[in-house]
N, C-alpha and C. Protein backbone atom coordinates (compact mmCIF):
# COMPACT_ATOMS: atom_id res chain seq x y z
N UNK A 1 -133.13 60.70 -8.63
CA UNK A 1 -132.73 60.14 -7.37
C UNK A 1 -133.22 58.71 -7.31
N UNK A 2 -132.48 58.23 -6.63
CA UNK A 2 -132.49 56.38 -6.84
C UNK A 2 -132.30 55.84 -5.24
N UNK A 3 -133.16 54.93 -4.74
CA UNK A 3 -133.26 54.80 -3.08
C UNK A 3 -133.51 53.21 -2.89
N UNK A 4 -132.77 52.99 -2.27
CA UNK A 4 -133.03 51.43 -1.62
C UNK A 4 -132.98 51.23 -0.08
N UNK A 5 -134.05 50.53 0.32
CA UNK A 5 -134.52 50.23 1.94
C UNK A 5 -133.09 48.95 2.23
N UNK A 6 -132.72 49.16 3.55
CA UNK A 6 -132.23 48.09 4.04
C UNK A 6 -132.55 48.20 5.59
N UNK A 7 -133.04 47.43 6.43
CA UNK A 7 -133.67 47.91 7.53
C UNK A 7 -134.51 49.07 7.62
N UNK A 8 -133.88 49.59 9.15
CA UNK A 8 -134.67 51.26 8.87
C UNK A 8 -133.74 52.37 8.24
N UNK A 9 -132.73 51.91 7.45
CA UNK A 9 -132.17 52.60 7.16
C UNK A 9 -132.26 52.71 5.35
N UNK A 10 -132.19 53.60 4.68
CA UNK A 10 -132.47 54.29 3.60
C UNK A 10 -131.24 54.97 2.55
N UNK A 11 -130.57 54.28 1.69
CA UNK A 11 -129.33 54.69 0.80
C UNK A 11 -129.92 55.08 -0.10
N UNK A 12 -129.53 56.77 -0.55
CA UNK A 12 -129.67 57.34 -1.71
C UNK A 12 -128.86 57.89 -2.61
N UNK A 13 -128.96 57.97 -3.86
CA UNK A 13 -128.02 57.96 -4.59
C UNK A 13 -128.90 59.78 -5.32
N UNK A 14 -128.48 60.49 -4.88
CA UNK A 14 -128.82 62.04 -5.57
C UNK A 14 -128.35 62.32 -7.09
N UNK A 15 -129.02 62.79 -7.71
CA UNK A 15 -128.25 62.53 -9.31
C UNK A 15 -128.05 64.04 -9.61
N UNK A 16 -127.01 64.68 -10.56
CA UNK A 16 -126.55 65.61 -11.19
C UNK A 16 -127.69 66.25 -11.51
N UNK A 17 -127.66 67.64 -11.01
CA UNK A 17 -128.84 68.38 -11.08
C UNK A 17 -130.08 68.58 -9.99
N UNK A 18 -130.12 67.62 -9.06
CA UNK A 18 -131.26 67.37 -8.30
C UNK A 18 -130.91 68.23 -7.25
N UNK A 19 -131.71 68.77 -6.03
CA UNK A 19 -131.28 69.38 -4.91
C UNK A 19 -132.04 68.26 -3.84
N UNK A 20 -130.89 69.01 -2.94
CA UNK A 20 -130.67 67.52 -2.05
C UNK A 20 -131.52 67.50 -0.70
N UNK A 21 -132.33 68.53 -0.46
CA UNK A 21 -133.41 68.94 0.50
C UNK A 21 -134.59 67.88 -0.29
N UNK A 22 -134.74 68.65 -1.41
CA UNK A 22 -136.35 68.07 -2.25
C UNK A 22 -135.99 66.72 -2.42
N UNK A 23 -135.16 66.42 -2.83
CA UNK A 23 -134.68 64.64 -2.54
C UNK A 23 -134.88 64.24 -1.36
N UNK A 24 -134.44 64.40 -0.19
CA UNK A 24 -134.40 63.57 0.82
C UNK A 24 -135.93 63.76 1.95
N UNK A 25 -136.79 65.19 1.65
CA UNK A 25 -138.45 64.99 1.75
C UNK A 25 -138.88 64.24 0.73
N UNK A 26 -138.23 63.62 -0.65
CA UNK A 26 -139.27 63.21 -1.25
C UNK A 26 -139.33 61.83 -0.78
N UNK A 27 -138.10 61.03 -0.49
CA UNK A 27 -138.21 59.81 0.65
C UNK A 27 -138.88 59.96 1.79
N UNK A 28 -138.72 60.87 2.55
CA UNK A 28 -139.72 60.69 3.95
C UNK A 28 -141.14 60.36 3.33
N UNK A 29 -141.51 61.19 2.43
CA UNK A 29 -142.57 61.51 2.64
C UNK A 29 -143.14 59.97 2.01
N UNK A 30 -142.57 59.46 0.60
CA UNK A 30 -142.99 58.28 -0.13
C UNK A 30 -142.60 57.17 1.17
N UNK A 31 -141.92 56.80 2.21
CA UNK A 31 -141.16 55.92 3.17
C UNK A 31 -142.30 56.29 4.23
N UNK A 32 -142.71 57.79 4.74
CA UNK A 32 -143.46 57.79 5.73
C UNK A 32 -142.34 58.04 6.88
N UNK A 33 -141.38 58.39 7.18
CA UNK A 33 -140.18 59.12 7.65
C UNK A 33 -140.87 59.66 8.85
N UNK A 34 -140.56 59.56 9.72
CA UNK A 34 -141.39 61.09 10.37
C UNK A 34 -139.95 61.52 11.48
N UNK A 35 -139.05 60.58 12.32
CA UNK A 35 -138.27 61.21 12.53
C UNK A 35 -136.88 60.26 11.97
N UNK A 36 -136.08 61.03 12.48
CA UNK A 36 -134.18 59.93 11.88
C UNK A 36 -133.53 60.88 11.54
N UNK A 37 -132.15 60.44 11.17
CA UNK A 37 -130.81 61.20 11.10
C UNK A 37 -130.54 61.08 9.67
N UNK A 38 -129.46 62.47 9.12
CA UNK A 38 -129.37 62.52 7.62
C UNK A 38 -127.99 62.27 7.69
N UNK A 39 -127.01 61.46 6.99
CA UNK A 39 -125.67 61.96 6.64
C UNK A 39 -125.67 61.71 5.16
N UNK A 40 -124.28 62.45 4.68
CA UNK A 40 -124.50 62.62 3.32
C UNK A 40 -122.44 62.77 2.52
N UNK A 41 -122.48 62.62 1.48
CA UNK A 41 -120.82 63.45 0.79
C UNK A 41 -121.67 63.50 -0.78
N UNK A 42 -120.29 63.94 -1.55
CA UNK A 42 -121.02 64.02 -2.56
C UNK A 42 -119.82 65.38 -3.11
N UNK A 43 -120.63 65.61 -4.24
CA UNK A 43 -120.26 66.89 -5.10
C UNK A 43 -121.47 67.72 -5.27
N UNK A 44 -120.97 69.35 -5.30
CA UNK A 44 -122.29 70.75 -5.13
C UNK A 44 -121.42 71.73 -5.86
N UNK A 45 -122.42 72.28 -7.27
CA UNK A 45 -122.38 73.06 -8.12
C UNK A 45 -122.98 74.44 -7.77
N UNK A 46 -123.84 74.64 -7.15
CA UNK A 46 -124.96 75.41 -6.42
C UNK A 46 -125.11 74.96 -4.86
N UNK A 47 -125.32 76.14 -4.18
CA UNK A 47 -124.98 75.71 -2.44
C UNK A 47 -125.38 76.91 -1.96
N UNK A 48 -126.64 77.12 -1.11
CA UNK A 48 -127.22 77.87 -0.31
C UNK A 48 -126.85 77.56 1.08
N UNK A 49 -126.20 78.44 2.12
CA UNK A 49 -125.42 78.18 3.81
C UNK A 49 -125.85 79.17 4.11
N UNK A 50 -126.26 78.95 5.65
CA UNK A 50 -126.61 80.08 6.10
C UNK A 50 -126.46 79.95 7.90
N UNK A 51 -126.50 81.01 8.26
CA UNK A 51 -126.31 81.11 9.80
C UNK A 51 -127.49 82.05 10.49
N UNK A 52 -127.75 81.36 11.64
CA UNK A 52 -129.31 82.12 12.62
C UNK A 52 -128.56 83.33 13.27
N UNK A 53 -129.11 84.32 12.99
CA UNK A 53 -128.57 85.76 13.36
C UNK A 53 -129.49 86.13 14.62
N UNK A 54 -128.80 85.93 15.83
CA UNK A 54 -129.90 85.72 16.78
C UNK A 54 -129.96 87.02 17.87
N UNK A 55 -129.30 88.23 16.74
CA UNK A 55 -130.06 89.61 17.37
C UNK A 55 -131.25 89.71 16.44
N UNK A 56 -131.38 89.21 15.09
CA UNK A 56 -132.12 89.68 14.41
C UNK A 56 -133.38 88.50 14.23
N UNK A 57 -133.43 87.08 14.74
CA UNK A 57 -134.23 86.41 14.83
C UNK A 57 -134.28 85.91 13.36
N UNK A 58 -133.42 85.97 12.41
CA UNK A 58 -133.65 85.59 11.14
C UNK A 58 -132.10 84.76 10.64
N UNK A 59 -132.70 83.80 9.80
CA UNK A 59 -131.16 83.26 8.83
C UNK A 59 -131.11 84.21 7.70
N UNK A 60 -129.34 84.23 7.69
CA UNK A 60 -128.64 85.16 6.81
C UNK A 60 -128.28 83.82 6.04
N UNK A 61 -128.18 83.90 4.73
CA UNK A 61 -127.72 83.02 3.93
C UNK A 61 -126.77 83.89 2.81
N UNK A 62 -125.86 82.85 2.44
CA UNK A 62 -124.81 83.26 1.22
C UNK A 62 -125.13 82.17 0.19
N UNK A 63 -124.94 82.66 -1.32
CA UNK A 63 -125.12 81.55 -2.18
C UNK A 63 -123.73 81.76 -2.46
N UNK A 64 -123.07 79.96 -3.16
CA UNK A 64 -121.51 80.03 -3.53
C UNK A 64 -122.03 78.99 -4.79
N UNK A 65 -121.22 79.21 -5.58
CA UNK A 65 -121.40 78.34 -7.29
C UNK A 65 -120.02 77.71 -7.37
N UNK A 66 -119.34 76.64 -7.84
CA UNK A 66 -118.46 76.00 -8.60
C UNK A 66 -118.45 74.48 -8.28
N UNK A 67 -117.24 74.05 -8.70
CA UNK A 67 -117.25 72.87 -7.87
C UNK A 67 -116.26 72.55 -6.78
N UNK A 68 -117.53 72.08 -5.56
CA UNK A 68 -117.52 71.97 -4.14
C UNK A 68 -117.38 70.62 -3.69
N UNK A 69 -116.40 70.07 -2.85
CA UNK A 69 -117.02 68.46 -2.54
C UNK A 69 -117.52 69.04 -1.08
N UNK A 70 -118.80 67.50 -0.92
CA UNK A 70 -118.97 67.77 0.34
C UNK A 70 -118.24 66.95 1.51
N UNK A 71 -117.92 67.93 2.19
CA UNK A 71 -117.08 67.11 3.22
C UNK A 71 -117.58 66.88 4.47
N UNK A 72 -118.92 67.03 4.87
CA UNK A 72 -119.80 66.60 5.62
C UNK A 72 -121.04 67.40 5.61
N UNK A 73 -122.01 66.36 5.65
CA UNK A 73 -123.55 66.80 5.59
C UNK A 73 -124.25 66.40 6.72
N UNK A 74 -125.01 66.83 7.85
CA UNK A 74 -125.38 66.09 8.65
C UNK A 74 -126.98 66.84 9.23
N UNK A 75 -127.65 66.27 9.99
CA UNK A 75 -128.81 66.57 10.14
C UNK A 75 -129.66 65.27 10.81
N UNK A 76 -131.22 66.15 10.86
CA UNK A 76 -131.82 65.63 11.12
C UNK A 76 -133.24 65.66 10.71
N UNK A 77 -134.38 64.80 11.06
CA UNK A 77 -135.21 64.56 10.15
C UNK A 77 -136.62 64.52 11.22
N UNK A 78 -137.50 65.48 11.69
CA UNK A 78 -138.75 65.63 12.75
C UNK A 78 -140.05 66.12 11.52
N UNK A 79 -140.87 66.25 12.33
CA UNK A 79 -141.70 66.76 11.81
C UNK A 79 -142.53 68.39 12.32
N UNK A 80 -142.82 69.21 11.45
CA UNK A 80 -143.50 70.18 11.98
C UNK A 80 -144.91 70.51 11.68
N UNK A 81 -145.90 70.57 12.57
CA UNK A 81 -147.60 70.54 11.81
C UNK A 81 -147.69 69.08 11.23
N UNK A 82 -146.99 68.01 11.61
CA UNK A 82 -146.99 66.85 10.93
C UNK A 82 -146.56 66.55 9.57
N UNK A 83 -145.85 67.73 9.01
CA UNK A 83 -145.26 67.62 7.85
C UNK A 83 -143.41 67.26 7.96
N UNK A 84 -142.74 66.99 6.92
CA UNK A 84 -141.33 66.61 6.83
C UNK A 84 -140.93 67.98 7.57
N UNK A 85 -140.08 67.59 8.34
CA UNK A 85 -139.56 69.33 8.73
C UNK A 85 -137.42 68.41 8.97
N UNK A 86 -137.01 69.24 7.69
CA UNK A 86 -135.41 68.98 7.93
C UNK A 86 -134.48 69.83 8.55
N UNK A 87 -133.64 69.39 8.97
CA UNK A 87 -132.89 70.13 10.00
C UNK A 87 -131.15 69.78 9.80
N UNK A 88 -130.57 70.71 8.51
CA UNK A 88 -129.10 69.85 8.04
C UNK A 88 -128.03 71.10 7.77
N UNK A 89 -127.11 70.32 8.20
CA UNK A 89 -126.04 71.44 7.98
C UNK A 89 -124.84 70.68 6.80
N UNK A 90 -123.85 71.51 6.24
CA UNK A 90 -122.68 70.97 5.29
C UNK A 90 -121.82 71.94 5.89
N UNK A 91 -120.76 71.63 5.21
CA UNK A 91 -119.59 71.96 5.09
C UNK A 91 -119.07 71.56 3.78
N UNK A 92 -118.57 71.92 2.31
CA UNK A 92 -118.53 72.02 1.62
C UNK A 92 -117.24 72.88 0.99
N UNK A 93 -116.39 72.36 0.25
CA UNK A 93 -115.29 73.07 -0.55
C UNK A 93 -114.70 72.88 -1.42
N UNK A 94 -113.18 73.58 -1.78
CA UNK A 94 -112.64 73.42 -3.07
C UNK A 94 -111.11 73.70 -2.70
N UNK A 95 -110.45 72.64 -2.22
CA UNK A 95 -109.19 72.67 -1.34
C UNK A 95 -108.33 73.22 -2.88
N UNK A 96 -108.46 73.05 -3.90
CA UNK A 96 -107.35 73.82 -5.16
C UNK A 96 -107.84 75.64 -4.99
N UNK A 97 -108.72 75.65 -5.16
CA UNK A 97 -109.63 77.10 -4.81
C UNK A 97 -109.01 77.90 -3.30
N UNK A 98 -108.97 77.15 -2.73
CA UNK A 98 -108.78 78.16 -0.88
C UNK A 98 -110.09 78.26 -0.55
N UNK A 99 -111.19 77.43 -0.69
CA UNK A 99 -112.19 77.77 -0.35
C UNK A 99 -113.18 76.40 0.25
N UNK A 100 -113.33 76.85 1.59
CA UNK A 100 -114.15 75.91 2.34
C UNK A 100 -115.25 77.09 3.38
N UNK A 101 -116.56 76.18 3.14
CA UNK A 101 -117.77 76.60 3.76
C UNK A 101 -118.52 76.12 4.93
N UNK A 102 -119.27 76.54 5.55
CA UNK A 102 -120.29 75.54 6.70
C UNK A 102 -121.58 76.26 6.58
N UNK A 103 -122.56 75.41 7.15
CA UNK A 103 -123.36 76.26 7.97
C UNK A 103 -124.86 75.79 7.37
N UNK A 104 -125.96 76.03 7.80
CA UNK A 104 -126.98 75.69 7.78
C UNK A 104 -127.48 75.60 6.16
N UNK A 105 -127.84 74.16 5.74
CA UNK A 105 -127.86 73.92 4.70
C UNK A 105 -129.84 74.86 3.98
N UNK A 106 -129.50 75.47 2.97
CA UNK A 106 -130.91 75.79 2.21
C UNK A 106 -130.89 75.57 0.93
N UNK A 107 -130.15 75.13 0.22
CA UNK A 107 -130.50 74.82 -1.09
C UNK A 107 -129.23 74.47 -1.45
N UNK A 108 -129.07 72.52 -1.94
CA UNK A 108 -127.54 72.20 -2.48
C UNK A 108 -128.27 71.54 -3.82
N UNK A 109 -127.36 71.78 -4.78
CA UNK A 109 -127.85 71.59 -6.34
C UNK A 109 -126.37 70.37 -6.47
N UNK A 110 -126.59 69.21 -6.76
CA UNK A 110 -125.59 68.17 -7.24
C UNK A 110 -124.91 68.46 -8.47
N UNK A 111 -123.58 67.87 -8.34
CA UNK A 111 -122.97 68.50 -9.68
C UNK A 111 -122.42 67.20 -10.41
N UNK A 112 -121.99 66.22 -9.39
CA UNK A 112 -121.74 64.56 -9.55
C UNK A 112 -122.81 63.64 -9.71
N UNK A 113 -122.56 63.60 -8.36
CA UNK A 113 -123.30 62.88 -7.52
C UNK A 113 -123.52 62.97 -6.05
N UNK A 114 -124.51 62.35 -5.17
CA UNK A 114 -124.59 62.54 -3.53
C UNK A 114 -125.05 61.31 -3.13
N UNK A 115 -124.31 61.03 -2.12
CA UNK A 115 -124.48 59.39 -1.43
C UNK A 115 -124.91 59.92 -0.29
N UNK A 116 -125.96 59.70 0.25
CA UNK A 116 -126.67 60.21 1.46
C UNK A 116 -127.79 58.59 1.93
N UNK A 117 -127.50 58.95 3.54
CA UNK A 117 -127.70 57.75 3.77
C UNK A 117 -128.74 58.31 5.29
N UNK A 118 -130.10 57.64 5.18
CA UNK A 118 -131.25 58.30 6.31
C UNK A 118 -131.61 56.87 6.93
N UNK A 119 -131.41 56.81 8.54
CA UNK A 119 -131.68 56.90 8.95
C UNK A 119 -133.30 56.43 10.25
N UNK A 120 -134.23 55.78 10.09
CA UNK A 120 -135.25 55.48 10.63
C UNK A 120 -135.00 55.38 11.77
N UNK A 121 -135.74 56.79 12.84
CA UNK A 121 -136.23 56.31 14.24
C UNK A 121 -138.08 56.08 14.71
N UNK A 122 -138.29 54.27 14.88
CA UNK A 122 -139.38 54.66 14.98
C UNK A 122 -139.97 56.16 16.02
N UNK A 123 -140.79 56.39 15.75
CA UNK A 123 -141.47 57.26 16.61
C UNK A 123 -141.78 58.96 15.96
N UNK A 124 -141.94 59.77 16.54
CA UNK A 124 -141.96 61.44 15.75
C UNK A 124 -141.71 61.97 16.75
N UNK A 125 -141.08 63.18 16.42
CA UNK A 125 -140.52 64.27 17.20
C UNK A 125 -140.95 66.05 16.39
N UNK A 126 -142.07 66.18 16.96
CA UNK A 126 -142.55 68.13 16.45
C UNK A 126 -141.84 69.09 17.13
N UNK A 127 -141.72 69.39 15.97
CA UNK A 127 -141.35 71.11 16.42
C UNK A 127 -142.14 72.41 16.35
N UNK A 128 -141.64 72.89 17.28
CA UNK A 128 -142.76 74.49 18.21
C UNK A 128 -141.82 75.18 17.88
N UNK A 129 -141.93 76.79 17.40
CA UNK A 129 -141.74 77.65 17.33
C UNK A 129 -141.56 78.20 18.78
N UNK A 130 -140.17 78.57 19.06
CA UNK A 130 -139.51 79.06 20.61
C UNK A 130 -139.45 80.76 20.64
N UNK A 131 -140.53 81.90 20.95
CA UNK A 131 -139.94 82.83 20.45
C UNK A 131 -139.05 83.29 21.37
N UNK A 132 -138.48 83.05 22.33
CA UNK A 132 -137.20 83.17 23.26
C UNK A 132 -135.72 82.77 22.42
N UNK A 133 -136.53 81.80 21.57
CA UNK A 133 -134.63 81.88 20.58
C UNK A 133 -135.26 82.03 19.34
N UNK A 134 -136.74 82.30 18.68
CA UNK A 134 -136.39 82.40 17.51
C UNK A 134 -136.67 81.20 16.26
N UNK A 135 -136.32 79.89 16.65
CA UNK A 135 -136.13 78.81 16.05
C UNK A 135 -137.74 77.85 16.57
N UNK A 136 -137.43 77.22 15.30
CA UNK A 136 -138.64 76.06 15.70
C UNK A 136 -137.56 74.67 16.43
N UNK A 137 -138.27 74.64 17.69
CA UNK A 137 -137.31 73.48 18.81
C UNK A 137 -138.00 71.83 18.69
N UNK A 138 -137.25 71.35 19.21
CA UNK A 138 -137.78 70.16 19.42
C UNK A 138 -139.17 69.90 20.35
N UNK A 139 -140.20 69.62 20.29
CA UNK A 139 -141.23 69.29 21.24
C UNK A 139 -141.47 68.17 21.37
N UNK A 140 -141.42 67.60 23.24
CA UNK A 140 -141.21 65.95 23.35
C UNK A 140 -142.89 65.90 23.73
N UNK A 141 -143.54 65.16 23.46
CA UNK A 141 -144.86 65.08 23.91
C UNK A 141 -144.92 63.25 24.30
N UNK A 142 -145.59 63.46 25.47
CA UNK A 142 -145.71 61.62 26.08
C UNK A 142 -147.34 61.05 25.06
């Protein structure tokens, strides 16, 4: 993975093979990131999606393999316990195939390349564990 600063904003270039979560904490964390927005396209060989099953309080995930373009990646970037905490979803497919995906991103493996572009808001934004939904939420603290 290959990254260049321009303002507060952050262009990365994801390389064949890399996954695109551990890439884009490994910028926060070397940049000091603490909150901002993710967008992203690209190509995915490997692709973990998943959806919050909110009788059961847990994400269900599906794994899908071939080649996928991405046709939108989006998210966001807080912190939890003061660590990187990401928050991204795709949509992902193979319009020759009949096959298009969404849903809460957990593990995308590059098969091209990924142009993903983050984002800097000064300031931080933590997240608390809500057990009324389940999810770790946004917490605004003055």
């Amino acid at each position: 993975m290959e990254y260049r600063k321009f303002g507060s904003d952050y262009v990365l270039r994801i390389q064949k093979g890399e996954e695109i979560l551990e890439s884009i904490q490994t910028v926060c964390r070397q940049e000091n990131i603490l909150l901002g927005s993710v967008t992203g396209i690209g190509a995915v060989g490997e692709l973990t999606l998943g959806v919050f099953n909110s009788e059961k309080f847990a994400y269900e995930t599906k794994d899908y393999t071939g080649d996928m373009e991405i046709a939108s990646c989006m998210g966001n970037i807080t912190t939890k316990q003061g660590q990187c905490y990401l928050h991204i979803h795709m949509a992902a497919g193979n319009p020759t195939k009949g096959v298009f995906v969404g849903g809460h991103l957990s593990r995308g493996i590059i098969s091209l390349t990924g142009e993903f572009v983050l984002h800097a808001i000064p300031g931080q934004v933590e997240r608390e564990f809500d057990p009324q939904v389940g999810l770790n939420l946004f917490k605004f603290t003055d």
